[in-house]
Protein backbone atom coordinates (compact mmCIF):
# COMPACT_ATOMS: atom_id res chain seq x y z
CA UNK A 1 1.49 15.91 -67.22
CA UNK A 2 -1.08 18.67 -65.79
CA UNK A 3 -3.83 16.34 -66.84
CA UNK A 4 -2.51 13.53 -65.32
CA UNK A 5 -1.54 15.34 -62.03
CA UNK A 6 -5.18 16.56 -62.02
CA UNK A 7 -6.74 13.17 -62.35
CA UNK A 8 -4.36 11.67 -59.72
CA UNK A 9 -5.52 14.40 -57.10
CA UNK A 10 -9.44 13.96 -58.15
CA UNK A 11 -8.89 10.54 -57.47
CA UNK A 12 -7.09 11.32 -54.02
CA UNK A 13 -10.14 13.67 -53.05
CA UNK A 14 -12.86 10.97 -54.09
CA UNK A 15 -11.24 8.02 -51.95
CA UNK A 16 -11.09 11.24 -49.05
CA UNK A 17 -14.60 12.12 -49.15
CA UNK A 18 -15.68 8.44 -49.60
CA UNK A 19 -13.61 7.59 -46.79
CA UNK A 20 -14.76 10.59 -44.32
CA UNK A 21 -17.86 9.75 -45.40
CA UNK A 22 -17.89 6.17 -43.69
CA UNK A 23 -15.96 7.77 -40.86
CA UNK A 24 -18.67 10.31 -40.21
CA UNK A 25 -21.44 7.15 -40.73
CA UNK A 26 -19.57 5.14 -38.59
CA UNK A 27 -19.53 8.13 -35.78
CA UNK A 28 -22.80 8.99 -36.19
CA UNK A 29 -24.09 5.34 -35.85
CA UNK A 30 -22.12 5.01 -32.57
CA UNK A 31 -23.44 8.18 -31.37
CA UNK A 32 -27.18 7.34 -31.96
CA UNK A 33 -26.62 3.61 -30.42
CA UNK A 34 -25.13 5.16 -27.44
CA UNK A 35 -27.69 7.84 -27.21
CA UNK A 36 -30.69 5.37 -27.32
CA UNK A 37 -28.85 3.18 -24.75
CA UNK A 38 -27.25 4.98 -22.28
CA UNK A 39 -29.22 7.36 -20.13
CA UNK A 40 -28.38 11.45 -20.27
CA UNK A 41 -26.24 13.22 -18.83
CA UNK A 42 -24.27 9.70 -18.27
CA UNK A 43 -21.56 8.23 -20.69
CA UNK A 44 -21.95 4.21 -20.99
CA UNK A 45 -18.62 2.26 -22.04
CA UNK A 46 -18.59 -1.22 -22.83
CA UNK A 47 -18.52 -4.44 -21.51
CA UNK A 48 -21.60 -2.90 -19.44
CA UNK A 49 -20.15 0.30 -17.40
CA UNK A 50 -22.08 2.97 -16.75
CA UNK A 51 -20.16 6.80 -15.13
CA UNK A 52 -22.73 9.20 -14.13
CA UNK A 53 -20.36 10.18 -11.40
CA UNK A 54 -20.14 13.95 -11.80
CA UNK A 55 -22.78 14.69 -13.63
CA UNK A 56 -24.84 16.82 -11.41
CA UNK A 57 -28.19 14.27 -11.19
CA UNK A 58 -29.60 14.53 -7.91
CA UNK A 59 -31.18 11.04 -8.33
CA UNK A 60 -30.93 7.59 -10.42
CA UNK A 61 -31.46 7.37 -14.09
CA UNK A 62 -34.74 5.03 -14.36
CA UNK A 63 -33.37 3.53 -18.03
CA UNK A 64 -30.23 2.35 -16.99
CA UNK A 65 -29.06 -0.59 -19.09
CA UNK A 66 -30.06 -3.64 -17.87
CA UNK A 67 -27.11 -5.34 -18.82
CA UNK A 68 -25.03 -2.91 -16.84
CA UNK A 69 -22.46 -4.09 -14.65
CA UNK A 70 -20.27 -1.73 -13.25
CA UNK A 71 -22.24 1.86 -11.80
CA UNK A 72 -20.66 4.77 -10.91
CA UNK A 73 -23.10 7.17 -9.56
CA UNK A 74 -20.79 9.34 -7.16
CA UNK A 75 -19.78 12.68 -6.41
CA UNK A 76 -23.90 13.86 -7.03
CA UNK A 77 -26.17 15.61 -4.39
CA UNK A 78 -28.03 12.33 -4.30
CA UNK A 79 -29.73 12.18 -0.97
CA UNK A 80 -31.28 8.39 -1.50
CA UNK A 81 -31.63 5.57 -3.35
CA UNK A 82 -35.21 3.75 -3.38
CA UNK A 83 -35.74 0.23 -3.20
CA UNK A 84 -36.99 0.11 -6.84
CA UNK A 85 -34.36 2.40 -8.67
CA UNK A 86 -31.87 -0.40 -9.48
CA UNK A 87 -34.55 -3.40 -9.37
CA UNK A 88 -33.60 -4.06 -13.11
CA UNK A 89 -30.29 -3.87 -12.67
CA UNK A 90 -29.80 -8.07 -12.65
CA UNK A 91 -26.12 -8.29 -13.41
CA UNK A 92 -25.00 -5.30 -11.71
CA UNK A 93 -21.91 -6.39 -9.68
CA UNK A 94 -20.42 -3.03 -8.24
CA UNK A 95 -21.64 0.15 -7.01
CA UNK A 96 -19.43 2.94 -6.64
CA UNK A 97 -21.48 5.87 -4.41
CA UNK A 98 -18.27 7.56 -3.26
CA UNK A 99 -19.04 11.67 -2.41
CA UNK A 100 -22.84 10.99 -2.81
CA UNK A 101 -25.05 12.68 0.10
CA UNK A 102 -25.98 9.92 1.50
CA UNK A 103 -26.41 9.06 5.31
CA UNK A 104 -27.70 7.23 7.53
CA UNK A 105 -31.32 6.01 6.24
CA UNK A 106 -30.76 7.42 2.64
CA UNK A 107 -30.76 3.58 1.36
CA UNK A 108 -34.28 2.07 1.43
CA UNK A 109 -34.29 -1.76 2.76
CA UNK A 110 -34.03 -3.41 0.03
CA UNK A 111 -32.51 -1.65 -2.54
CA UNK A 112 -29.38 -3.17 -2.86
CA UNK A 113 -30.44 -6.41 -2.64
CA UNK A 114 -29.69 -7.44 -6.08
CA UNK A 115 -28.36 -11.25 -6.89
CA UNK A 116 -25.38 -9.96 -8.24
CA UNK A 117 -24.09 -6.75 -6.70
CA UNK A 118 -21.03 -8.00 -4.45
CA UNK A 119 -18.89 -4.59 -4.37
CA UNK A 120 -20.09 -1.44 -2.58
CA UNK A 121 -18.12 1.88 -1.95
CA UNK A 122 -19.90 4.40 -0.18
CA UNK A 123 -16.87 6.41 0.90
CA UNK A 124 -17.02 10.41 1.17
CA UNK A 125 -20.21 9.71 2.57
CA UNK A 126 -21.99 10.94 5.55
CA UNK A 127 -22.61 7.83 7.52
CA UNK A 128 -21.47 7.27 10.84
CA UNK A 129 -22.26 3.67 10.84
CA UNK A 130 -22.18 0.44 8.76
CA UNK A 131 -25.12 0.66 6.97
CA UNK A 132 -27.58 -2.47 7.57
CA UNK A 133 -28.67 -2.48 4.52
CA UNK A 134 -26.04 -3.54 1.93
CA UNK A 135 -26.16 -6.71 0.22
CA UNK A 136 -26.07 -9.82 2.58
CA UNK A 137 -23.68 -11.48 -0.75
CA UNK A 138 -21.44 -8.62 -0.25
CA UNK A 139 -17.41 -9.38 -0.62
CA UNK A 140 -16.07 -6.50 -1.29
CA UNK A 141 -16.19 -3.16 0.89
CA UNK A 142 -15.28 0.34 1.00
CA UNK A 143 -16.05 3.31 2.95
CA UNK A 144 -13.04 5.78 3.20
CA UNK A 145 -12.75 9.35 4.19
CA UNK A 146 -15.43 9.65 5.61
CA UNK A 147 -16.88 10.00 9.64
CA UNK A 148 -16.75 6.61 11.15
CA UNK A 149 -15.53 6.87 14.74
CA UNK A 150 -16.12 3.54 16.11
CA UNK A 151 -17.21 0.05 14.88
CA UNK A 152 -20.14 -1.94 16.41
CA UNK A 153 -19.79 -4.78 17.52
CA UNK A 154 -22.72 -5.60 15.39
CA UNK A 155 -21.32 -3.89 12.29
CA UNK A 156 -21.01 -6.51 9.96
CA UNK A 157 -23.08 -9.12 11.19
CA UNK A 158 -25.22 -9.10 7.86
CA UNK A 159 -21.83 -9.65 5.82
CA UNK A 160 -19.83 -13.00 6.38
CA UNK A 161 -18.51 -13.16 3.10
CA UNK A 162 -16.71 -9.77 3.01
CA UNK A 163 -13.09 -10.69 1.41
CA UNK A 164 -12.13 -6.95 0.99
CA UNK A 165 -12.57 -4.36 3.66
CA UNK A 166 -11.21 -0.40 3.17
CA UNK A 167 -12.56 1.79 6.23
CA UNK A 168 -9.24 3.67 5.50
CA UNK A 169 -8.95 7.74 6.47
CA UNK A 170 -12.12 7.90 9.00
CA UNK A 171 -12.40 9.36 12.22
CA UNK A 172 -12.14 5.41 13.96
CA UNK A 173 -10.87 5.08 17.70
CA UNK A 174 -12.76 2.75 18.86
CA UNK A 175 -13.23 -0.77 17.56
CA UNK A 176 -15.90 -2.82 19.94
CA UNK A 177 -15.76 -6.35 21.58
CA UNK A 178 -16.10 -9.15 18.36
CA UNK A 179 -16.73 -6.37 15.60
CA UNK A 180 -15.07 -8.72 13.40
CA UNK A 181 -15.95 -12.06 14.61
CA UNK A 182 -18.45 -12.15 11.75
CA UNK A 183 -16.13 -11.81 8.54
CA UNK A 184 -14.72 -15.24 8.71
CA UNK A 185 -13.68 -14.83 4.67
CA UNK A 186 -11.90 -11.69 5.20
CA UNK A 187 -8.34 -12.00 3.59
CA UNK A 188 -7.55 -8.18 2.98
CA UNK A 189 -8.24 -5.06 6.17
CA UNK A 190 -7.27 -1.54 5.59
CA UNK A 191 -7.73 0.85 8.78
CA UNK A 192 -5.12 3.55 8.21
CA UNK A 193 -5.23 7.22 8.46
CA UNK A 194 -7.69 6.41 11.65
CA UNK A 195 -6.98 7.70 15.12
CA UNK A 196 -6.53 4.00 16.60
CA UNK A 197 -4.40 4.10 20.18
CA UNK A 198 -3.69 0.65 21.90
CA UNK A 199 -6.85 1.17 24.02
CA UNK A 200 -8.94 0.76 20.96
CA UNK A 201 -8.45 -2.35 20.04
CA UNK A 202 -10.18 -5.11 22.62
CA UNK A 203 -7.63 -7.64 24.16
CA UNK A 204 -8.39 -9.87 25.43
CA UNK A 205 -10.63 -11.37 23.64
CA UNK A 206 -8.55 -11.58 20.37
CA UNK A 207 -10.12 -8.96 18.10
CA UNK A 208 -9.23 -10.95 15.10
CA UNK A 209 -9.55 -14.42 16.39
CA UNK A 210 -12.40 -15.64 14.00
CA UNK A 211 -11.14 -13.74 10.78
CA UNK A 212 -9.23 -17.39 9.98
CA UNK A 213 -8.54 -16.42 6.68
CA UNK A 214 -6.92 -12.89 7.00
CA UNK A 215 -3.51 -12.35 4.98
CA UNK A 216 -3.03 -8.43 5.04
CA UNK A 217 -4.14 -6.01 7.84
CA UNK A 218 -2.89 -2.11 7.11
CA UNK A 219 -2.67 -0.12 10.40
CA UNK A 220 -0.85 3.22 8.89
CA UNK A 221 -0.81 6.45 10.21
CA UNK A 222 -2.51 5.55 13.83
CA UNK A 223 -1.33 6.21 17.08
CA UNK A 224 -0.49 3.09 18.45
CA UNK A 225 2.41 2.57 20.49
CA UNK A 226 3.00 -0.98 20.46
CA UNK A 227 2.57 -3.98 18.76
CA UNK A 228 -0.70 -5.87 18.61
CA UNK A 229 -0.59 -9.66 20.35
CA UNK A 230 -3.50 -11.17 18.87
CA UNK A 231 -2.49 -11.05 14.77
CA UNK A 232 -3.91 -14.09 13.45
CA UNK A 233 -0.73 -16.57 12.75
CA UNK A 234 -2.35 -16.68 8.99
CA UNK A 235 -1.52 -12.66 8.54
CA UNK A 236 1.24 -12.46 5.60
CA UNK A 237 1.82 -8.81 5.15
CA UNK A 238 1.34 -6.83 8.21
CA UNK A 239 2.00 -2.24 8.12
CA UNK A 240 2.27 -0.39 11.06
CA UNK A 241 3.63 2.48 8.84
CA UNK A 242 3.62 5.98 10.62
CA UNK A 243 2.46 4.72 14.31
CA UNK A 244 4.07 6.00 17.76
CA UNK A 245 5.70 2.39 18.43
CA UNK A 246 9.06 3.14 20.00
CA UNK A 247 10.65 -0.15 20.88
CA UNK A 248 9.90 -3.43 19.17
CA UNK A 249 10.28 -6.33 22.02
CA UNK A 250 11.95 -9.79 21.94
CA UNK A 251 10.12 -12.26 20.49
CA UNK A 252 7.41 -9.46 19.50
CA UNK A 253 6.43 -11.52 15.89
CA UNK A 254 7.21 -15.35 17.16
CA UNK A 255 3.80 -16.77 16.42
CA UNK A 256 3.20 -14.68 13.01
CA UNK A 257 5.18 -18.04 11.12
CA UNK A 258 3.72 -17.41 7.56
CA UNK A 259 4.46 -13.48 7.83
CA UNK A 260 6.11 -12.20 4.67
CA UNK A 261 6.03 -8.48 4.52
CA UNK A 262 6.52 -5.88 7.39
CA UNK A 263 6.31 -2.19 7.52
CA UNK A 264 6.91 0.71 10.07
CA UNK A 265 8.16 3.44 7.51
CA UNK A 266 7.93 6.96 8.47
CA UNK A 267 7.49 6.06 12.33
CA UNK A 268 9.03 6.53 15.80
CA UNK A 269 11.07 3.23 16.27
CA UNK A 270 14.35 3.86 18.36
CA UNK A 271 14.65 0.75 19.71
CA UNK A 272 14.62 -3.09 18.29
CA UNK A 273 15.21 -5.46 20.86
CA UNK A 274 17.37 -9.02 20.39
CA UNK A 275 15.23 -11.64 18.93
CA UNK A 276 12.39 -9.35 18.14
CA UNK A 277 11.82 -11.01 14.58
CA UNK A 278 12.37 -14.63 15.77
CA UNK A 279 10.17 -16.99 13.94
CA UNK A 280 10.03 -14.98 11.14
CA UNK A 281 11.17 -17.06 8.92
CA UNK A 282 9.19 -16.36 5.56
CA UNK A 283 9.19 -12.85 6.04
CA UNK A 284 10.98 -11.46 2.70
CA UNK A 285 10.56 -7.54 3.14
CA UNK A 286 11.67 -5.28 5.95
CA UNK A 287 11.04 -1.68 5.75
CA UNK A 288 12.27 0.48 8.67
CA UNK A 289 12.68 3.78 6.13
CA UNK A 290 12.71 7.12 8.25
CA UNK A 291 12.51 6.09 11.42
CA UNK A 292 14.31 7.02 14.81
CA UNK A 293 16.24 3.78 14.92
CA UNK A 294 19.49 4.42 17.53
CA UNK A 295 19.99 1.09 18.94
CA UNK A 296 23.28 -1.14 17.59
CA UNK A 297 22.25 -3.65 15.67
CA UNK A 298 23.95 -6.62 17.21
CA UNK A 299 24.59 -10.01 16.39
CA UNK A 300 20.62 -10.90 17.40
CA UNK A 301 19.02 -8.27 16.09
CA UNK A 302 18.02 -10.01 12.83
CA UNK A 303 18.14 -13.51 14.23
CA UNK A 304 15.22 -15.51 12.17
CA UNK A 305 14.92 -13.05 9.09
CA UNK A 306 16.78 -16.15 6.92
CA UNK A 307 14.38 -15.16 3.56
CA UNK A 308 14.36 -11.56 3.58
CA UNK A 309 15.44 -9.91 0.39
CA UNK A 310 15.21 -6.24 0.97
CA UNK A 311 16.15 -4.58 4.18
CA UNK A 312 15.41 -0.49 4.39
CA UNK A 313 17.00 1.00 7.40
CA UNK A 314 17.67 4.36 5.54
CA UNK A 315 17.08 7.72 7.25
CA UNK A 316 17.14 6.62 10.77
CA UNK A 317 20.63 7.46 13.76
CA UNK A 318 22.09 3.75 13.76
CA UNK A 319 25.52 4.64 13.87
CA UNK A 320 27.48 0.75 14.75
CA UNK A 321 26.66 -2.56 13.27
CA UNK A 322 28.29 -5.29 14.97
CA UNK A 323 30.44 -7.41 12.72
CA UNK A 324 28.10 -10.54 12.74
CA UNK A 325 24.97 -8.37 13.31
CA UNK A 326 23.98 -9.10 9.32
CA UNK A 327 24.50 -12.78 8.82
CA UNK A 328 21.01 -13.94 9.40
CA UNK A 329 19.78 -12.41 6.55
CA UNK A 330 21.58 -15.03 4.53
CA UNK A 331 18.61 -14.16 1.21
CA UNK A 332 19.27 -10.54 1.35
CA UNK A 333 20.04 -8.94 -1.82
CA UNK A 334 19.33 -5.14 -1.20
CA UNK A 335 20.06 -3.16 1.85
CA UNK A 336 19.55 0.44 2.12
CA UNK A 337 22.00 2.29 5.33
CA UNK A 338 21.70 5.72 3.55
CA UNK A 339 21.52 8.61 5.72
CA UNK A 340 22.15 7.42 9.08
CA UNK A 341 25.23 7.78 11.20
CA UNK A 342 27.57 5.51 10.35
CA UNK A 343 31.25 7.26 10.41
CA UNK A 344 33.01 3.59 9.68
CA UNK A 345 32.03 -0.39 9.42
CA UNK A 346 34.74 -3.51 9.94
CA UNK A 347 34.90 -5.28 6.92
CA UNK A 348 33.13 -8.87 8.77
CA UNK A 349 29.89 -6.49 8.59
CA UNK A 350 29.36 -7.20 5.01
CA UNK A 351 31.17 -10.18 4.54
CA UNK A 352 30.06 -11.92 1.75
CA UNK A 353 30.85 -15.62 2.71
CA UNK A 354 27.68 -15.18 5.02
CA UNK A 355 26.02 -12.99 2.57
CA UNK A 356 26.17 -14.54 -0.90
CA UNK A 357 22.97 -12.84 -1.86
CA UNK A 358 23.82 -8.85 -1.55
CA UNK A 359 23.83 -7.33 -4.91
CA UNK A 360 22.79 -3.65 -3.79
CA UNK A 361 24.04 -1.07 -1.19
CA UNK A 362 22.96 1.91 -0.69
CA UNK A 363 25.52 4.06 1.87
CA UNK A 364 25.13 7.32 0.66
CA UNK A 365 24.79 10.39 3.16
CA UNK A 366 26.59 9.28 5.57
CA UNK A 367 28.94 10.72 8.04
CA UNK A 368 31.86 8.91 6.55
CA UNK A 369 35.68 9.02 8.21
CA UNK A 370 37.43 7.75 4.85
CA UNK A 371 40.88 6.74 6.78
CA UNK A 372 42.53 3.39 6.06
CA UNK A 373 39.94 1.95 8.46
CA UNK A 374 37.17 2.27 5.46
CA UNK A 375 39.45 2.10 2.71
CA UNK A 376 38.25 -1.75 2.68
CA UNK A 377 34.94 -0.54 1.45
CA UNK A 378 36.04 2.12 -1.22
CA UNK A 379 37.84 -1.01 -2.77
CA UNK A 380 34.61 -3.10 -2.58
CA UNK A 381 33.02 -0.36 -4.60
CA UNK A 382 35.86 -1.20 -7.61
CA UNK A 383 35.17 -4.93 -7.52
CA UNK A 384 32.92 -6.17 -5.13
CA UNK A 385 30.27 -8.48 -6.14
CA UNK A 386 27.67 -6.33 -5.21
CA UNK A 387 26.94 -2.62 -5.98
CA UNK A 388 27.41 0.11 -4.09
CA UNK A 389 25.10 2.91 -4.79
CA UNK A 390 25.51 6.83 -5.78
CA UNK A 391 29.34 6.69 -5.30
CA UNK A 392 28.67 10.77 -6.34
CA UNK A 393 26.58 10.99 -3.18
CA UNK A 394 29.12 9.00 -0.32
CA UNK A 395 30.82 12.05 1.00
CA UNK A 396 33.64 12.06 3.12
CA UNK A 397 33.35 14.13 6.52
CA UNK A 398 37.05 13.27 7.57
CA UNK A 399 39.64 13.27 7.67
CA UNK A 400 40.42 16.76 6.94
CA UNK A 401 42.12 16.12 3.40
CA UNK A 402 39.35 14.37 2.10
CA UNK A 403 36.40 16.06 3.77
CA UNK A 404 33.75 17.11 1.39
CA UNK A 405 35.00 15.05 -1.69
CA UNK A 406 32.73 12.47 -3.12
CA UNK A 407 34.01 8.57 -3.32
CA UNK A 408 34.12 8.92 -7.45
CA UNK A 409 36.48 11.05 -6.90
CA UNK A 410 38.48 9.19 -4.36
CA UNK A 411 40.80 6.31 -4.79
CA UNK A 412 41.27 3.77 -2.15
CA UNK A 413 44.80 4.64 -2.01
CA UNK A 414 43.30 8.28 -0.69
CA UNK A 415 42.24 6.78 2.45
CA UNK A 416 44.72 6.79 4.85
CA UNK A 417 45.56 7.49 8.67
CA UNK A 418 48.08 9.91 10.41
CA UNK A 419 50.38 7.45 10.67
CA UNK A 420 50.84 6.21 7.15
C-alpha cells in the first residue's frame, strides 16, 4: 500500500514539475518577447497599446512599436515632442499627453501629423491656447484641467472634423465671436467646471449656429444665470447642472424640438414659469435634484413634457401641486418629491387615469400632516399600482398622535382628523 502510495505521489510531483516547467517556459518566453518589443521603462499590452505614463522619462522612447496604436505618454516631465519622435508611428490613432509639461511651443510643427492619429488629450497641461499644431484629421479632443481662459475665435480653425470636444475644468470666461463656427461635425461639447457668466458667450451672432450637427452640450458648474437662446434646434441632451439660473421663462426651450435630456441638478432654480418646457415634446428626462424650487407647480407647469419618463424634483421647497399640475407627463413612470415641503396632496394630483405610466414614488422626508386628508395616499401605498418608496422613511410631522412614526408603522385607519 506504502509502495503504491509512493508511486502515486512520484507521479503527482513529475506531472508538477513538468507542468511548472512549461509554465515557467511559457513566462519566460512572454517576458523576452515583450522585452525585445516594448521599449523600457514602458509596459506594451496588446492589440498595439503602449503606457509609459508614469514612468519618469523625460522624453519619447525612439523604438516604439510601429504597430502601436494607442500611446500613453502622460504624467512625465516631458517638456517637447520633436517632429521626428513619432514619425514611425503609422497606425497610431490616439495620444494621451495628459500631466505632461508641455506648453505653448513644446510640439514641433509637424509632429503630430501622422495619417492616423485622430484623438489627442493634452489635459493637465500648461497651455493657454489651442495648440495650432495638432492633427488637421483630428476628431476627437481633450484638454481638461488645465489654464484655458478664453477661446479664439481662431481656435479651431485647423480642425473641422472634431466630433468630440472636452475643454472641461479650465479657467474659460470668455468664448470669442465664431470660435466654433469651424467644427461643423461636432456632435458632443463639454465646458463645465469653467467660470462661464452670460456675458461670455457672444449673442448675437449665434455662437453655435454652424455646429449643425451638435447633440450634447455640458455647461455644469458655471455661473450663468439664464438660459442660452441660440442652442442649435439639433441639441438632444442639454446640462446646465450647478449654474446661478433662478427662474426658467415661458416658452424658454420652444425651438429645442428634438431635445431629450435636461439637467439643472444641484443649482439655484426657484422659479419655473407656465409653459417654460413647451415644445418639448421628446424630452424623456427631467432632473431638477437639489435645487431651490418654491414656485406651485400648476396646471402649466409641465405643459409639453408628453414623453418624459423620469421627473427628479427631490430636495428642493415646493410645498403645493395643483391637482392637474401632473397630467402632461402622461409617459412618466418615476417621480422623485422627496425632501421638499409638501405637508398634504388631493388625491387628482396623482391620479392615475391621466397617469397610467407611474410605477415609482419617491415621498420620503417630507413634512407630512397624516390626517384623513392624506389617508388617500397611505392606502395607495397598500395597493396602488405604483410604488411608493421607503415607507420606513415617510414620517409623519402631525398630527400630534402620529408625529414622528414612520408610514410602516401606520395604518390608513391611523389617519384621522379632530372631528372623527
Amino acid at each position: 500500500m506504502n509502495d503504491s502510495f509512493n508511486s502515486k505521489v512520484k507521479t503527482q510531483r513529475s506531472v508538477s514539475m513538468s507542468t511548472l516547467l512549461l509554465i515557467v517556459c511559457g513566462v519566460w518566453w512572454t517576458v523576452t518577447v515583450d522585452s525585445q518589443s516594448c521599449p523600457s521603462p514602458c509596459y506594451c499590452r496588446p492589440p498595439g497599446q503602449v503606457f509609459c505614463n508614469g514612468t519618469g522619462i523625460s522624453e519619447i522612447p525612439d523604438n516604439i512599436p510601429t504597430d502601436t496604436k494607442i500611446l500613453y505618454i502622460g504624467d512625465n516631465p516631458i517638456h517637447e515632442i520633436k517632429k521626428g519622435s513619432l514619425l514611425k508611428l503609422v497606425n497610431l490613432n490616439a495620444l494621451d499627453a495628459s500631466g505632461a509639461r508641455l506648453k505653448e511651443g513644446s510640439i514641433e510643427p509637424g509632429a503630430l501629423d501622422l495619417p492616423s492619429l485622430t484623438d489627442v488629450d493634452l489635459s493637465m497641461t500648461d497651455y493657454t491656447t489651442i495648440p495650432k499644431v495638432l492633427p488637421k484629421i483630428m476628431d476627437t479632443f481633450r484638454m481638461m484641467q488645465g489654464n484655458l481662459k478664453t477661446i479664439q475665435s481662431d481656435s479651431f480653425n485647423l480642425y473641422p472634423k472634431i466630433v468630440y470636444l472636452d475643454l472641461s475644468n479650465n479657467e474659460i470666461s470668455k468664448i470669442q465671436p465664431g470660435a466654433f463656427d469651424p467644427l461643423v461635425a461636432m456632435t458632443t461639447l463639454y465646458i463645465g467646471f469653467n467660470k462661464l457668466t452670460d456675458a461670455s458667450v457672444p449673442w448675437p451672432p449665434n455662437a453655435f449656429s454652424k455646429c449643425r450637427s451638435i447633440n450634447s452640450i455640458d455647461f455644469r458648474f458655471n455661473q450663468m444665470q439664464s438660459i442660452l437662446n441660440d442652442i442649435p434646434t439639433c441639441i438632444q441632451h442639454l446640462c446646465y447642472v450647478g449654474n446661478q439660473i433662478k427662474t426658467l421663462p415661458s416658452f424658454g426651450f420652444k425651438d429645442l424640438v428634438n431635445l431629450q435630456t435636461l439637467a439643472f441638478w444641484q443649482g439655484q432654480v426657484e422659479t419655473i414659469e407656465d409653459n417654460a418646457f413647451h415644445g418639448l415634446d421628446k424630452l424623456t428626462l427631467l432632473d431638477f435634484m437639489q435645487d431651490h424650487i418654491k414656485s406651485t407647480l400648476t396646471n402649466n407647469t409641465f405643459v409639453g413634457l408628453s414623453s418624459v419618463d423620469t421627473l427628479y424634483l427631490d430636495l428642493n421647497n415646493i410645498s403645493h401641486i395643483e391637482p392637474g399640475a401632473l397630467y402632461p407627463l402622461k409617459s412618466m413612470g418615476s417621480l422623485w418629491l422627496q425632501s421638499n415641503q409638501l405637508s398634504t396632496l388631493k388625491p387628482e394630483v396623482l391620479d392615475t387615469s391621466h397617469l397610467t405610466k407611474l410605477n415609482t414614488l419617491f415621498i420620503d422626508s417630507n413634512p407630512w400632516n397624516c390626517d384623513c386628508n392624506l389617508r388617500w395616499l397611505r392606502e395607495k401605498m397598500d395597493h396602488a399600482p405604483y410604488v411608493i418608496q421607503d415607507p420606513h422613511l415617510i414620517v409623519c410631522s402631525g398630527p400630534p398622535k402620529v408625529a414622528g412614526k414612520a408610514w410602516d408603522e401606520l395604518k390608513p385607519s391611523d389617519f384621522v382628523c379632530n372631528e372623527e
